[in-house]
N, C-alpha and C. Protein backbone atom coordinates (compact mmCIF):
# COMPACT_ATOMS: atom_id res chain seq x y z
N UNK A 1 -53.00 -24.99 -24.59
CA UNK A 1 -53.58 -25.51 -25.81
C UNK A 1 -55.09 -25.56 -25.65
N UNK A 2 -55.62 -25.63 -26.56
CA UNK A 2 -57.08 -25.78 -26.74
C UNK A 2 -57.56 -26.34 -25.70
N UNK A 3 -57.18 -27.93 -25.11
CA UNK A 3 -57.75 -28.84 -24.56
C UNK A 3 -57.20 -28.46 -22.98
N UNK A 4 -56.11 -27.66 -22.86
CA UNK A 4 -56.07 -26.56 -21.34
C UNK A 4 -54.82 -27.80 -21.18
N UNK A 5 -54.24 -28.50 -22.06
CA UNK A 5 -52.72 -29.33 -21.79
C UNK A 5 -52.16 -28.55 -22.11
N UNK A 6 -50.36 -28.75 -21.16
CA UNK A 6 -49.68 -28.27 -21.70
C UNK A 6 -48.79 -28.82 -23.51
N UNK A 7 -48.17 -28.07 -23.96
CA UNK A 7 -48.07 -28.57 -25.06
C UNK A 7 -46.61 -29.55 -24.85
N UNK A 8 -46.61 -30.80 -26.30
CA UNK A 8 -45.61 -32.08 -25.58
C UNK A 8 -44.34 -31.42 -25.36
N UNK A 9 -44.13 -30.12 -25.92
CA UNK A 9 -42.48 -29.55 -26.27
C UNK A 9 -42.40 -29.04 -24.54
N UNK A 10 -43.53 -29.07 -23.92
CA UNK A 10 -42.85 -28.79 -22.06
C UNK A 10 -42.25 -29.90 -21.90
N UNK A 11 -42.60 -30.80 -21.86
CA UNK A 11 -42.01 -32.02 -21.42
C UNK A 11 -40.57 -32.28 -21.80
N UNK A 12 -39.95 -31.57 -23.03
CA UNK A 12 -38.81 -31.27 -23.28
C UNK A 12 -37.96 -30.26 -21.84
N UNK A 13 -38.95 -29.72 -20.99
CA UNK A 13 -38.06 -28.78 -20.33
C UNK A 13 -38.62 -29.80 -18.85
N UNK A 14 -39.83 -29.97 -18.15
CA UNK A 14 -39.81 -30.45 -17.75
C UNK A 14 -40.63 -31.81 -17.63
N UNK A 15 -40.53 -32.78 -16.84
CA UNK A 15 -40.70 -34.06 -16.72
C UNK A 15 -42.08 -34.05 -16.91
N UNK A 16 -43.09 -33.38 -16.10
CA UNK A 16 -44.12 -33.13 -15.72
C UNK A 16 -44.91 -32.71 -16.88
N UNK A 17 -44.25 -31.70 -17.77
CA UNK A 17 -44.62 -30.18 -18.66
C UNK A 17 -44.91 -29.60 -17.69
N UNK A 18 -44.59 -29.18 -16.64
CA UNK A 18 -45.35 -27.66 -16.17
C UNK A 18 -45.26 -26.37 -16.37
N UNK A 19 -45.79 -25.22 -15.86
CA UNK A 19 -44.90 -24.55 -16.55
C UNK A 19 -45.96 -23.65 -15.49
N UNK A 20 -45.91 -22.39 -15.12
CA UNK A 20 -44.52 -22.40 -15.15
C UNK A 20 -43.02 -23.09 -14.70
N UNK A 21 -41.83 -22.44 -15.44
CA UNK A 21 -41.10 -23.05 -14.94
C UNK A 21 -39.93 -22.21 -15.33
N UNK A 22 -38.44 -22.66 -14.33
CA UNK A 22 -37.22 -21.71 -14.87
C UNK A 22 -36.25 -22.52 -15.01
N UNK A 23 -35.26 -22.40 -15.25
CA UNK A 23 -34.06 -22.97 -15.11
C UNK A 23 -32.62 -22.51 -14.70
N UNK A 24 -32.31 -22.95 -13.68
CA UNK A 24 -31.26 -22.22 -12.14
C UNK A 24 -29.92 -22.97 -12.58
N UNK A 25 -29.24 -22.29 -13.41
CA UNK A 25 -27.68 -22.38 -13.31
C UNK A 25 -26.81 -22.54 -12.31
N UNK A 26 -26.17 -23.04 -11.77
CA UNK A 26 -25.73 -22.91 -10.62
C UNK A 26 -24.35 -23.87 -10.67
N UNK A 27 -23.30 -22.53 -11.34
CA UNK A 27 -22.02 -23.00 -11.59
C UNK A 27 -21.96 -24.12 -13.32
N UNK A 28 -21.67 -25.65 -12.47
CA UNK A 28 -21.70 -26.60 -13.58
C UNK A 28 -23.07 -27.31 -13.87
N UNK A 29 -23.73 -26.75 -12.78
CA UNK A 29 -25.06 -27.78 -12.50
C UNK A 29 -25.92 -26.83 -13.04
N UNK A 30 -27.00 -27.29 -13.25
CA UNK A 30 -28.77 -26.44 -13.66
C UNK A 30 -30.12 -27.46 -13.51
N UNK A 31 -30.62 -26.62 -12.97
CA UNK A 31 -31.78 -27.21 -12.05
C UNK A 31 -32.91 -26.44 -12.92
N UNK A 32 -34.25 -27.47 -13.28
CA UNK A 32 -35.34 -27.13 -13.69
C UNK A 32 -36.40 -27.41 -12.33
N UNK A 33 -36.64 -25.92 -12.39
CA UNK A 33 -37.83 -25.82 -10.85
C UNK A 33 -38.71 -25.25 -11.61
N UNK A 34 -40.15 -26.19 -11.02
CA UNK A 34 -41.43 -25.81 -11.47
C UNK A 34 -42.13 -25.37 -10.08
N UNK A 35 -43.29 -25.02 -10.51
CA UNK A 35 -44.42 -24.69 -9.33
C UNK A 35 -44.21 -23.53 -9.12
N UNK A 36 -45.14 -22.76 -9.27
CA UNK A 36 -45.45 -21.12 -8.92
C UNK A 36 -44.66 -20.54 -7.75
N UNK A 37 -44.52 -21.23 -6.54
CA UNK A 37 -44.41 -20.76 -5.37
C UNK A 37 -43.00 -21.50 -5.03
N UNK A 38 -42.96 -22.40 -5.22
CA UNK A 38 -41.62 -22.47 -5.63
C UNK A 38 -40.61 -21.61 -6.36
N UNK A 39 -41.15 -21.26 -7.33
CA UNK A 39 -40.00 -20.11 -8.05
C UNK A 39 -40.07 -18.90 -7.41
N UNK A 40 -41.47 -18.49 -6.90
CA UNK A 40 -41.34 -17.36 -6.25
C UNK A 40 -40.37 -16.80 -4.57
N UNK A 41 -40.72 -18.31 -4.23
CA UNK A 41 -39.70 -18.33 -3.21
C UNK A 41 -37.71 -18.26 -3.31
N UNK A 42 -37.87 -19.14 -4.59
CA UNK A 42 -36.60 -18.60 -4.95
C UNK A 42 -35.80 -17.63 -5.20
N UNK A 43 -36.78 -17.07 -6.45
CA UNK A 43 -36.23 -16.18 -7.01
C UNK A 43 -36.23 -14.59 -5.64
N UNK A 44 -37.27 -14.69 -4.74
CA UNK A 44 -37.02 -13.71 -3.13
C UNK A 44 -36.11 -14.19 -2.49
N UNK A 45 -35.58 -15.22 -2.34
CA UNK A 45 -34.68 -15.16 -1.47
C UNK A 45 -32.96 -15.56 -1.97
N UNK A 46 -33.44 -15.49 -3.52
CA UNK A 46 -32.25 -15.28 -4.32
C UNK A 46 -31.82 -13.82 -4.53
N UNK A 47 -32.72 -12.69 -4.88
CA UNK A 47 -32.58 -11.83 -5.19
C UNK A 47 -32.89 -10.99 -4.25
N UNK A 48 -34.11 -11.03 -3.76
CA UNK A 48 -34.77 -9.87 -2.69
C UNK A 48 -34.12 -9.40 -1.74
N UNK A 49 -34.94 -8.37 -1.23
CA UNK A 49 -33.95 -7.54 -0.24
C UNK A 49 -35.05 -7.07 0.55
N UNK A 50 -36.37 -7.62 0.72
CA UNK A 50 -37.45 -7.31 2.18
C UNK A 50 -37.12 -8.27 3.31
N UNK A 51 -37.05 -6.48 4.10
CA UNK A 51 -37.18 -7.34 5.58
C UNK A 51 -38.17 -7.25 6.53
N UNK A 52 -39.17 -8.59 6.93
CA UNK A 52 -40.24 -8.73 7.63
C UNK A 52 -40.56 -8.55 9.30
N UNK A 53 -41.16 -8.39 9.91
CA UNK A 53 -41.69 -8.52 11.15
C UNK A 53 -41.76 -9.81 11.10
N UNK A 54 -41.70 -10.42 12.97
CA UNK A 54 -42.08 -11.82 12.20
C UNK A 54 -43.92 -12.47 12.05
N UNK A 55 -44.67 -11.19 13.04
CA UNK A 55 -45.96 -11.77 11.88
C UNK A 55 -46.24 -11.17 10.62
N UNK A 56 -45.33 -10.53 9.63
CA UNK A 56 -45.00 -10.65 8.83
C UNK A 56 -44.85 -11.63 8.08
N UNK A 57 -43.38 -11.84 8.52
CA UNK A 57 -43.24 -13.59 7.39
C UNK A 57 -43.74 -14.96 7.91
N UNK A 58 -44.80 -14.82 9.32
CA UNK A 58 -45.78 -15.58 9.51
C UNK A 58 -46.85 -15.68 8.14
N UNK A 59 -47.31 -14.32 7.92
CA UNK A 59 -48.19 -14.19 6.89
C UNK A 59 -48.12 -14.21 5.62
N UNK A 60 -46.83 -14.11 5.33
CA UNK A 60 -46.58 -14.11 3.84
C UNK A 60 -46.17 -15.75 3.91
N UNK A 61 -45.64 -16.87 4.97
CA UNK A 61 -45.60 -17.85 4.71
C UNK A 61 -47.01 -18.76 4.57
N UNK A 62 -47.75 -18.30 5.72
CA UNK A 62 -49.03 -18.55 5.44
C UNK A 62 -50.18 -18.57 4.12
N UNK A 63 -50.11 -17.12 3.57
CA UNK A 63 -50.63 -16.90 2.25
C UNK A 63 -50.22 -17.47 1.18
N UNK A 64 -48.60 -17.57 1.51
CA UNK A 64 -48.03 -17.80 -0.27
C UNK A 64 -48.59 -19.89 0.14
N UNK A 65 -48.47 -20.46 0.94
CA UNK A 65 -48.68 -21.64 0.74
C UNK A 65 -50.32 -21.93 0.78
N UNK A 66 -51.12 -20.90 1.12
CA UNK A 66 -52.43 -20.75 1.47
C UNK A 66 -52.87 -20.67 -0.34
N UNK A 67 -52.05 -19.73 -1.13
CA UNK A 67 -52.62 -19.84 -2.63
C UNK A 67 -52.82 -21.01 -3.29
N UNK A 68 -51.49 -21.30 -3.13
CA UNK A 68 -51.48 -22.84 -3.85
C UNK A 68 -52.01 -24.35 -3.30
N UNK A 69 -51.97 -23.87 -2.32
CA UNK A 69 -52.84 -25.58 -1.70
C UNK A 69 -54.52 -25.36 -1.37
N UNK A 70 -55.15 -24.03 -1.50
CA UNK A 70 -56.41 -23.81 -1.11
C UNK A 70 -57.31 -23.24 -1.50
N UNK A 71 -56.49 -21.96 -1.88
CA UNK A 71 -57.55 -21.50 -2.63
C UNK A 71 -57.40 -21.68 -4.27
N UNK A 72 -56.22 -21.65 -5.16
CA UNK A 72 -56.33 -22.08 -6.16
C UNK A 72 -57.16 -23.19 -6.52
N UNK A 73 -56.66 -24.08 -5.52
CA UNK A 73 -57.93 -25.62 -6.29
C UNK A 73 -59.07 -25.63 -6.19
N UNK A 74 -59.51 -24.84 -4.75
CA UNK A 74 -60.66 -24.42 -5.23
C UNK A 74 -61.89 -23.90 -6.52
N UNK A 75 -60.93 -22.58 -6.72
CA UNK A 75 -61.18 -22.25 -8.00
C UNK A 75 -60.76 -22.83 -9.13
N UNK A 76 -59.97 -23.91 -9.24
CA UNK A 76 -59.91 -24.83 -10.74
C UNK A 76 -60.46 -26.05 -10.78
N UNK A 77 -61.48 -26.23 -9.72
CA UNK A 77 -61.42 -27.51 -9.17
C UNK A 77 -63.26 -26.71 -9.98
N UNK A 78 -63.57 -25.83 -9.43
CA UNK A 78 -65.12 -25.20 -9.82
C UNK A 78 -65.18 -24.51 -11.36
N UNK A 79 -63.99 -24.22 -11.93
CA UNK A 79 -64.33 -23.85 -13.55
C UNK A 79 -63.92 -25.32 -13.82
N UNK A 80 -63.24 -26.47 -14.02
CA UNK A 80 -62.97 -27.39 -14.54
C UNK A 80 -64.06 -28.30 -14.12
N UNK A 81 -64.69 -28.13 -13.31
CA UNK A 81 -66.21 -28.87 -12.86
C UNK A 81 -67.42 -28.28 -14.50
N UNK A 82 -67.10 -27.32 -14.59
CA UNK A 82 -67.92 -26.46 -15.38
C UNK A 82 -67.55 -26.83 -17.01
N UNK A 83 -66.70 -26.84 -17.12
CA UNK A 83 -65.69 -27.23 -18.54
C UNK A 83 -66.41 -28.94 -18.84
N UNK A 84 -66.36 -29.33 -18.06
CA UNK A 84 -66.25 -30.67 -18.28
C UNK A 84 -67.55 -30.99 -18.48
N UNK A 85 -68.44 -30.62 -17.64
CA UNK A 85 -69.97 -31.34 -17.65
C UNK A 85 -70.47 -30.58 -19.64
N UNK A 86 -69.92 -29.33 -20.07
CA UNK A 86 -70.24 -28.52 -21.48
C UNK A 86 -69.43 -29.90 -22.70
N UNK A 87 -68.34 -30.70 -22.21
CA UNK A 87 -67.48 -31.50 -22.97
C UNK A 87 -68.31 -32.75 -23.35
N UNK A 88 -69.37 -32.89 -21.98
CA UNK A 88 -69.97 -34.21 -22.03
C UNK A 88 -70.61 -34.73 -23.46
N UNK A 89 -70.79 -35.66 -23.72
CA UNK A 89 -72.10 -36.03 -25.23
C UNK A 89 -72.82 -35.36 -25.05
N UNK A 90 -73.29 -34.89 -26.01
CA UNK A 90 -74.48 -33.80 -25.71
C UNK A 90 -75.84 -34.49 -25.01
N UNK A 91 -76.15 -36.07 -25.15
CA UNK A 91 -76.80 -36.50 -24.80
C UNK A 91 -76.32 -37.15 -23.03
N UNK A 92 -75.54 -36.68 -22.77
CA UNK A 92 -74.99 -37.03 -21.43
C UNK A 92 -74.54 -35.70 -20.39
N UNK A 93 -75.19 -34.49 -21.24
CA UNK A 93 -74.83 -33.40 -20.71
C UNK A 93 -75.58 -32.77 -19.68
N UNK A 94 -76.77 -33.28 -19.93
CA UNK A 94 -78.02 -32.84 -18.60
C UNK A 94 -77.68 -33.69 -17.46
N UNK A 95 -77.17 -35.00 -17.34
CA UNK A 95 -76.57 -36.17 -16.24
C UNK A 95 -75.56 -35.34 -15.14
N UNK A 96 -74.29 -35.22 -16.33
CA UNK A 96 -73.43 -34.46 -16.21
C UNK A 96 -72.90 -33.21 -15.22
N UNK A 97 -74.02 -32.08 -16.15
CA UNK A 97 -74.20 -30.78 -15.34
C UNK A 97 -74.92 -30.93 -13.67
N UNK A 98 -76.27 -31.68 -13.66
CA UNK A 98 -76.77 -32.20 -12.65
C UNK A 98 -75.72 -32.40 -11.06
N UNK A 99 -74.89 -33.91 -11.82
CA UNK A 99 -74.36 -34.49 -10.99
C UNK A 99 -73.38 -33.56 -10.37
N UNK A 100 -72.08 -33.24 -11.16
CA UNK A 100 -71.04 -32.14 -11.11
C UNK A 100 -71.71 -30.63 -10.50
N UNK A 101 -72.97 -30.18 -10.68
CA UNK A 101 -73.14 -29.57 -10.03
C UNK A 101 -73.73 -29.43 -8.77
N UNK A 102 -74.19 -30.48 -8.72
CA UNK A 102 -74.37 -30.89 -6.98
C UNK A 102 -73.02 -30.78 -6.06
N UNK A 103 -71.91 -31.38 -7.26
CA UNK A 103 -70.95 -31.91 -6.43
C UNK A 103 -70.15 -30.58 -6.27
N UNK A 104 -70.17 -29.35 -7.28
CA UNK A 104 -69.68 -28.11 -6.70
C UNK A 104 -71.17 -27.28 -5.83
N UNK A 105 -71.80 -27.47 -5.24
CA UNK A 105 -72.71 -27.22 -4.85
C UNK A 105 -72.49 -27.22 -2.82
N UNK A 106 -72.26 -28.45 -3.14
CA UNK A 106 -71.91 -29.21 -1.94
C UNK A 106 -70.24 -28.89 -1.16
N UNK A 107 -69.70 -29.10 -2.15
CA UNK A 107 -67.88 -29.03 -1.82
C UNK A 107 -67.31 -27.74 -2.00
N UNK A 108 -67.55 -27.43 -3.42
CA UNK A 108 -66.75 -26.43 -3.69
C UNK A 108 -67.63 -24.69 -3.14
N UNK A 109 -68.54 -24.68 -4.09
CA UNK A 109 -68.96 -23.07 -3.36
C UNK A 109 -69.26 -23.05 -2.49
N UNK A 110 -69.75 -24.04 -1.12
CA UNK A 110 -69.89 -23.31 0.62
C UNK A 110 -68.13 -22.59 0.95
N UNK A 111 -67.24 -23.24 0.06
CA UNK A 111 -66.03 -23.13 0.45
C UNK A 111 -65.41 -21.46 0.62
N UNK A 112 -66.08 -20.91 -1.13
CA UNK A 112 -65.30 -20.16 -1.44
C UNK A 112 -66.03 -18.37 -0.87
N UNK A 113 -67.39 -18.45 0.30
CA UNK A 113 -67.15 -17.14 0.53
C UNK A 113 -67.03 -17.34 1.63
N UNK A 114 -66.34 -18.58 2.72
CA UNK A 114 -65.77 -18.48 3.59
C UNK A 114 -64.10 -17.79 3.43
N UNK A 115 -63.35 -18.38 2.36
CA UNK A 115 -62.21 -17.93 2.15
C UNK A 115 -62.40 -16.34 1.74
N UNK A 116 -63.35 -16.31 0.96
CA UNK A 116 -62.97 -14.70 0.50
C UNK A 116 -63.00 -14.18 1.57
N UNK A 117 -64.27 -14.36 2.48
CA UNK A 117 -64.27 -13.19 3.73
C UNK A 117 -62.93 -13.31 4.44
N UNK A 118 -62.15 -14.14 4.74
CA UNK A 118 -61.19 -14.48 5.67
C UNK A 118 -60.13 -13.04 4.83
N UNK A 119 -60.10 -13.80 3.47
CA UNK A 119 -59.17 -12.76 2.98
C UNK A 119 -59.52 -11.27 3.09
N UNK A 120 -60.59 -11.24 2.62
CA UNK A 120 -61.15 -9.67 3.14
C UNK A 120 -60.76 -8.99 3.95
N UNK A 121 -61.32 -9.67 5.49
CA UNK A 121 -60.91 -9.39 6.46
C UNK A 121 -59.45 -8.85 6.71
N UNK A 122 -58.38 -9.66 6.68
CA UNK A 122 -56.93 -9.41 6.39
C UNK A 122 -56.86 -7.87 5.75
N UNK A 123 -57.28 -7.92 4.18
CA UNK A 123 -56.66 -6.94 3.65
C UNK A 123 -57.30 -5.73 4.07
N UNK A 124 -58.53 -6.19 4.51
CA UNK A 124 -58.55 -4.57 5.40
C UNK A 124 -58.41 -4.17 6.44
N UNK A 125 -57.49 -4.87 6.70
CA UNK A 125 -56.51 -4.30 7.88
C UNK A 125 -54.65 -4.07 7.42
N UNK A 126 -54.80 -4.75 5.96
CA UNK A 126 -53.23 -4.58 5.43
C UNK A 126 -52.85 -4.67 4.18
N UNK A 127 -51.74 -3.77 3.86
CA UNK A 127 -52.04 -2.82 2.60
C UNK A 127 -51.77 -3.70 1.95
N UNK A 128 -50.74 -4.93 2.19
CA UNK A 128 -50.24 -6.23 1.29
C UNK A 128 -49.86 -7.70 2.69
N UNK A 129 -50.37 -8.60 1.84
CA UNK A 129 -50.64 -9.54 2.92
C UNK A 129 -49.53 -9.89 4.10
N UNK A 130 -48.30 -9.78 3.71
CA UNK A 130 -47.54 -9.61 5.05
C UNK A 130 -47.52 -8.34 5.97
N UNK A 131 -48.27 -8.66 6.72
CA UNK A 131 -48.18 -7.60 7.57
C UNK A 131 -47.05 -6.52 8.22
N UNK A 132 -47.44 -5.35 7.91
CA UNK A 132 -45.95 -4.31 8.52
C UNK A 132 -45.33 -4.25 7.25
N UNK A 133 -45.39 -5.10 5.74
CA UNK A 133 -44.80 -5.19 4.94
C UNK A 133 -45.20 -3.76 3.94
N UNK A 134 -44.08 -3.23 3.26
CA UNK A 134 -43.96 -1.72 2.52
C UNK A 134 -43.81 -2.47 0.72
N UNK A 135 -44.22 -3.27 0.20
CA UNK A 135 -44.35 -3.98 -0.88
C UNK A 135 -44.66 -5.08 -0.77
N UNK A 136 -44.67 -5.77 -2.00
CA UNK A 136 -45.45 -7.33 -2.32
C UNK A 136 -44.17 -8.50 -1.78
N UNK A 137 -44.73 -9.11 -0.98
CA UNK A 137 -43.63 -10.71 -0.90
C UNK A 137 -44.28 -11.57 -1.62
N UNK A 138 -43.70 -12.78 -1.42
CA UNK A 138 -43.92 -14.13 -2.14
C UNK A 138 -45.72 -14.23 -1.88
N UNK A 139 -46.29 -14.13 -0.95
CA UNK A 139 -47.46 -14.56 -0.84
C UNK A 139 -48.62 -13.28 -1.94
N UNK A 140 -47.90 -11.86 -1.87
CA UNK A 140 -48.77 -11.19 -3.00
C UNK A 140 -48.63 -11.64 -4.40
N UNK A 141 -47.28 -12.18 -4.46
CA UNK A 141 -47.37 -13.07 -5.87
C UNK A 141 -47.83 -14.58 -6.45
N UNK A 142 -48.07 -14.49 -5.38
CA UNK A 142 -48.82 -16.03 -5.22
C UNK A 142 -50.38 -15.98 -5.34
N UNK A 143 -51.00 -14.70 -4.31
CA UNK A 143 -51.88 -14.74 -3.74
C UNK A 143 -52.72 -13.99 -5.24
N UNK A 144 -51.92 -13.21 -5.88
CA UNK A 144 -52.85 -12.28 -7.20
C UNK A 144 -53.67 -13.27 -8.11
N UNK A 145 -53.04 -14.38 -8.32
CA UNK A 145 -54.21 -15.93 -9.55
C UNK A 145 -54.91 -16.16 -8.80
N UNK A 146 -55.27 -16.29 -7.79
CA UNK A 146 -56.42 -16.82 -6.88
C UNK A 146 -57.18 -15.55 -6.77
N UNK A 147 -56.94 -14.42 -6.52
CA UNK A 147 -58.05 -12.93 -6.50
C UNK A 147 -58.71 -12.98 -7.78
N UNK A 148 -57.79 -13.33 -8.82
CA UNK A 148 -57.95 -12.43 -10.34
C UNK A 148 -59.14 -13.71 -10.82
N UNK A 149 -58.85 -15.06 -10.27
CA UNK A 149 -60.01 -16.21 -10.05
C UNK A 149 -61.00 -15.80 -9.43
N UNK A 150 -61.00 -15.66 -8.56
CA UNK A 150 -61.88 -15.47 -7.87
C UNK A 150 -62.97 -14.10 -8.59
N UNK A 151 -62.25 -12.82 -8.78
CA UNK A 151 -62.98 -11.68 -9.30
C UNK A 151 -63.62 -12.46 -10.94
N UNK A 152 -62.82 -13.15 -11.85
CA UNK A 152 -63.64 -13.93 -12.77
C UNK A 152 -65.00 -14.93 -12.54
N UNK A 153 -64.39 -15.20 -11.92
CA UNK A 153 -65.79 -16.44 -11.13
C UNK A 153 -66.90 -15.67 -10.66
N UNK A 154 -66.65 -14.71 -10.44
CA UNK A 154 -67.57 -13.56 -9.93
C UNK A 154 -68.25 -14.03 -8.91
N UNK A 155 -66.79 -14.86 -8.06
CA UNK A 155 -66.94 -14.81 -6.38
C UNK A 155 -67.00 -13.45 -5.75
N UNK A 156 -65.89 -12.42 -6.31
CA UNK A 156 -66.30 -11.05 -4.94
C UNK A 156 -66.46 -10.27 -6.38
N UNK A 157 -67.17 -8.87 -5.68
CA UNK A 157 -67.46 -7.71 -6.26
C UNK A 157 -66.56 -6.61 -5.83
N UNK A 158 -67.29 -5.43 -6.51
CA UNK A 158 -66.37 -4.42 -5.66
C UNK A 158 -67.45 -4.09 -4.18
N UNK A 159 -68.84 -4.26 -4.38
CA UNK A 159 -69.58 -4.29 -3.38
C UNK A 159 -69.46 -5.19 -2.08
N UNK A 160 -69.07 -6.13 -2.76
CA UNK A 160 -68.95 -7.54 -1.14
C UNK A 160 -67.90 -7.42 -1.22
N UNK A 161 -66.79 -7.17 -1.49
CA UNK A 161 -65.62 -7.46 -1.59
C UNK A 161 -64.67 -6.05 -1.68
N UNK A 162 -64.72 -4.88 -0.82
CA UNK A 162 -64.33 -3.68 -1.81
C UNK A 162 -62.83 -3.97 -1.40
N UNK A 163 -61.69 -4.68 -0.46
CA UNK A 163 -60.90 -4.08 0.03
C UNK A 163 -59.82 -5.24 -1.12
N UNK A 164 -60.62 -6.18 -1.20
CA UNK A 164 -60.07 -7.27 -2.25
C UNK A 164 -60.12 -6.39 -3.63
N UNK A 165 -60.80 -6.07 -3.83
CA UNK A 165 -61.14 -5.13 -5.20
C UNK A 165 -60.10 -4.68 -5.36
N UNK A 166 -59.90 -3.31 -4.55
CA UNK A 166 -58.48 -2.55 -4.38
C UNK A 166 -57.63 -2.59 -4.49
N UNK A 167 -57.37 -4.35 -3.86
CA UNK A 167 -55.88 -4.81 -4.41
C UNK A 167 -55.48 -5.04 -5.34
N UNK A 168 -56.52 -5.80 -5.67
CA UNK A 168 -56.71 -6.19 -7.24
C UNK A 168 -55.95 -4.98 -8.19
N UNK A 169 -56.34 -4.05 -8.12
CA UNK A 169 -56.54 -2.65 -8.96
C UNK A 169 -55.14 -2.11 -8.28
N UNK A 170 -54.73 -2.39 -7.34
CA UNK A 170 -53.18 -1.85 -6.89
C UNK A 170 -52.00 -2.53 -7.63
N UNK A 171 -52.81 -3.93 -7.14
CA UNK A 171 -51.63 -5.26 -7.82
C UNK A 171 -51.43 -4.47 -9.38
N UNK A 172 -52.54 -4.52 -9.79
CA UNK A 172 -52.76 -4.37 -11.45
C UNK A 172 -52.16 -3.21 -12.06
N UNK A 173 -51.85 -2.17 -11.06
CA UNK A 173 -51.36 -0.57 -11.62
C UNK A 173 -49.55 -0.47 -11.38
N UNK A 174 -49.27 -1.78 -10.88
CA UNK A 174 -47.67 -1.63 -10.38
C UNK A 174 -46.77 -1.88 -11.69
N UNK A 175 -46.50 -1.19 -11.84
CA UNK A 175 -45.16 -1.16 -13.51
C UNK A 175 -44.67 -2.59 -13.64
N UNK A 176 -44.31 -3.63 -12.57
CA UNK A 176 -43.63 -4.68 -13.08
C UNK A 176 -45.08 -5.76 -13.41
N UNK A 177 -45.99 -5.40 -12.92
CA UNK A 177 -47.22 -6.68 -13.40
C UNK A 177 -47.48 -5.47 -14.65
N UNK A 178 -47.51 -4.26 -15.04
CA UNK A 178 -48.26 -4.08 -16.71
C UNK A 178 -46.60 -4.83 -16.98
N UNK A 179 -45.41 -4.66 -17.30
CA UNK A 179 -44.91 -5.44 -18.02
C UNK A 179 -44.56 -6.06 -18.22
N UNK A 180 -44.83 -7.33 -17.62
CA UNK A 180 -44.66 -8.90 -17.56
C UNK A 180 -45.39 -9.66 -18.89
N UNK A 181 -44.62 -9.99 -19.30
CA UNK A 181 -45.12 -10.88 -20.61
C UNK A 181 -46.18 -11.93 -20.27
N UNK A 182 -46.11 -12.24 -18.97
CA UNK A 182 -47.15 -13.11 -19.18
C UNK A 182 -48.59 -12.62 -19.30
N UNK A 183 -48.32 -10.92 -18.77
CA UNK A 183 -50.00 -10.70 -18.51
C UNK A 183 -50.78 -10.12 -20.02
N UNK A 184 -49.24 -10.53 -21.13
CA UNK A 184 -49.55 -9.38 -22.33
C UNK A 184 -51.15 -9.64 -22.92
């Protein structure tokens, strides 16, 4: 919605509203599971059929929990820093921007071209973040909102960043991400 809430009719599905979210039949019972990485873990080891090295599914356990606890908040933690100080009274907006931007100044961006390089590093040495891996696991589906953040924020380029770039542009050319409704 406008105001970046979810709307009250989630809360009809879940407690929270989050969303995403699915709902897991299971016989008489049905279970509403939220959280990105959560479903993604499910729905791989409900359905999937990759089999890892184990620094492999070292790395894809690493990454897929590495999206959601680190680098995502990062990056929502620095556009919602940004959102907010533009929301202020207009007469409270120079305070605002000031303060909040000290405070992503300080916290948030020393953060984020330590992480990119880390990631960098990785992917240019591997074609998808689990290593030895011949397609995307849970952590490339995890790991693509935090790149596609990051390339918006216009944290990496294709210049500082070419091997992240790439993926980007790999992730982006694979038949099941063009037809996913969510990316319509």
């Amino acid at each position: 919605m406008p105001n970046h809430q979810a709307p009250s009719s989630l809360l009809e599905v879940h407690p929270l509203g989050k969303s995403p979210v699915i709902e897991v039949k299971n016989g008489i019972e049905s279970i509403v599971l939220a959280e990105s990485c959560a479903i993604i873990t499910y729905l791989l080891q409900n359905y999937g059929k990759q089999t890892l090295s184990a620094e492999g599914v070292l790395d894809d356990l690493y990454y897929t929990y590495y999206a959601e606890s680190t680098l995502r908040p990062l990056i929502v933690v620095r556009q919602r820093l940004s959102r907010f100080a533009n929301r202020a009274p207009w007469f409270l907006r120079p305070m605002f921007r000031y303060v909040l931007g000290a405070y992503r100044e300080m916290y948030v961006d020393p953060e984020l071209p330590k992480n990119s390089d880390m990631i960098e590093k990785h992917l240019s040495r591997n074609q998808w973040f689990a290593r030895g891996s011949d397609g995307p696991t849970a952590a490339d589906y995890a790991m693509i909102f935090g790149l596609e953040g990051l390339q918006e924020e216009k944290a990496i380029t294709p210049e500082t960043h070419p091997a992240m770039t790439r993926y980007i542009e790999k992730v982006h050319a694979r038949p099941a991400y063009k037809s996913s409704s969510v990316f319509e």
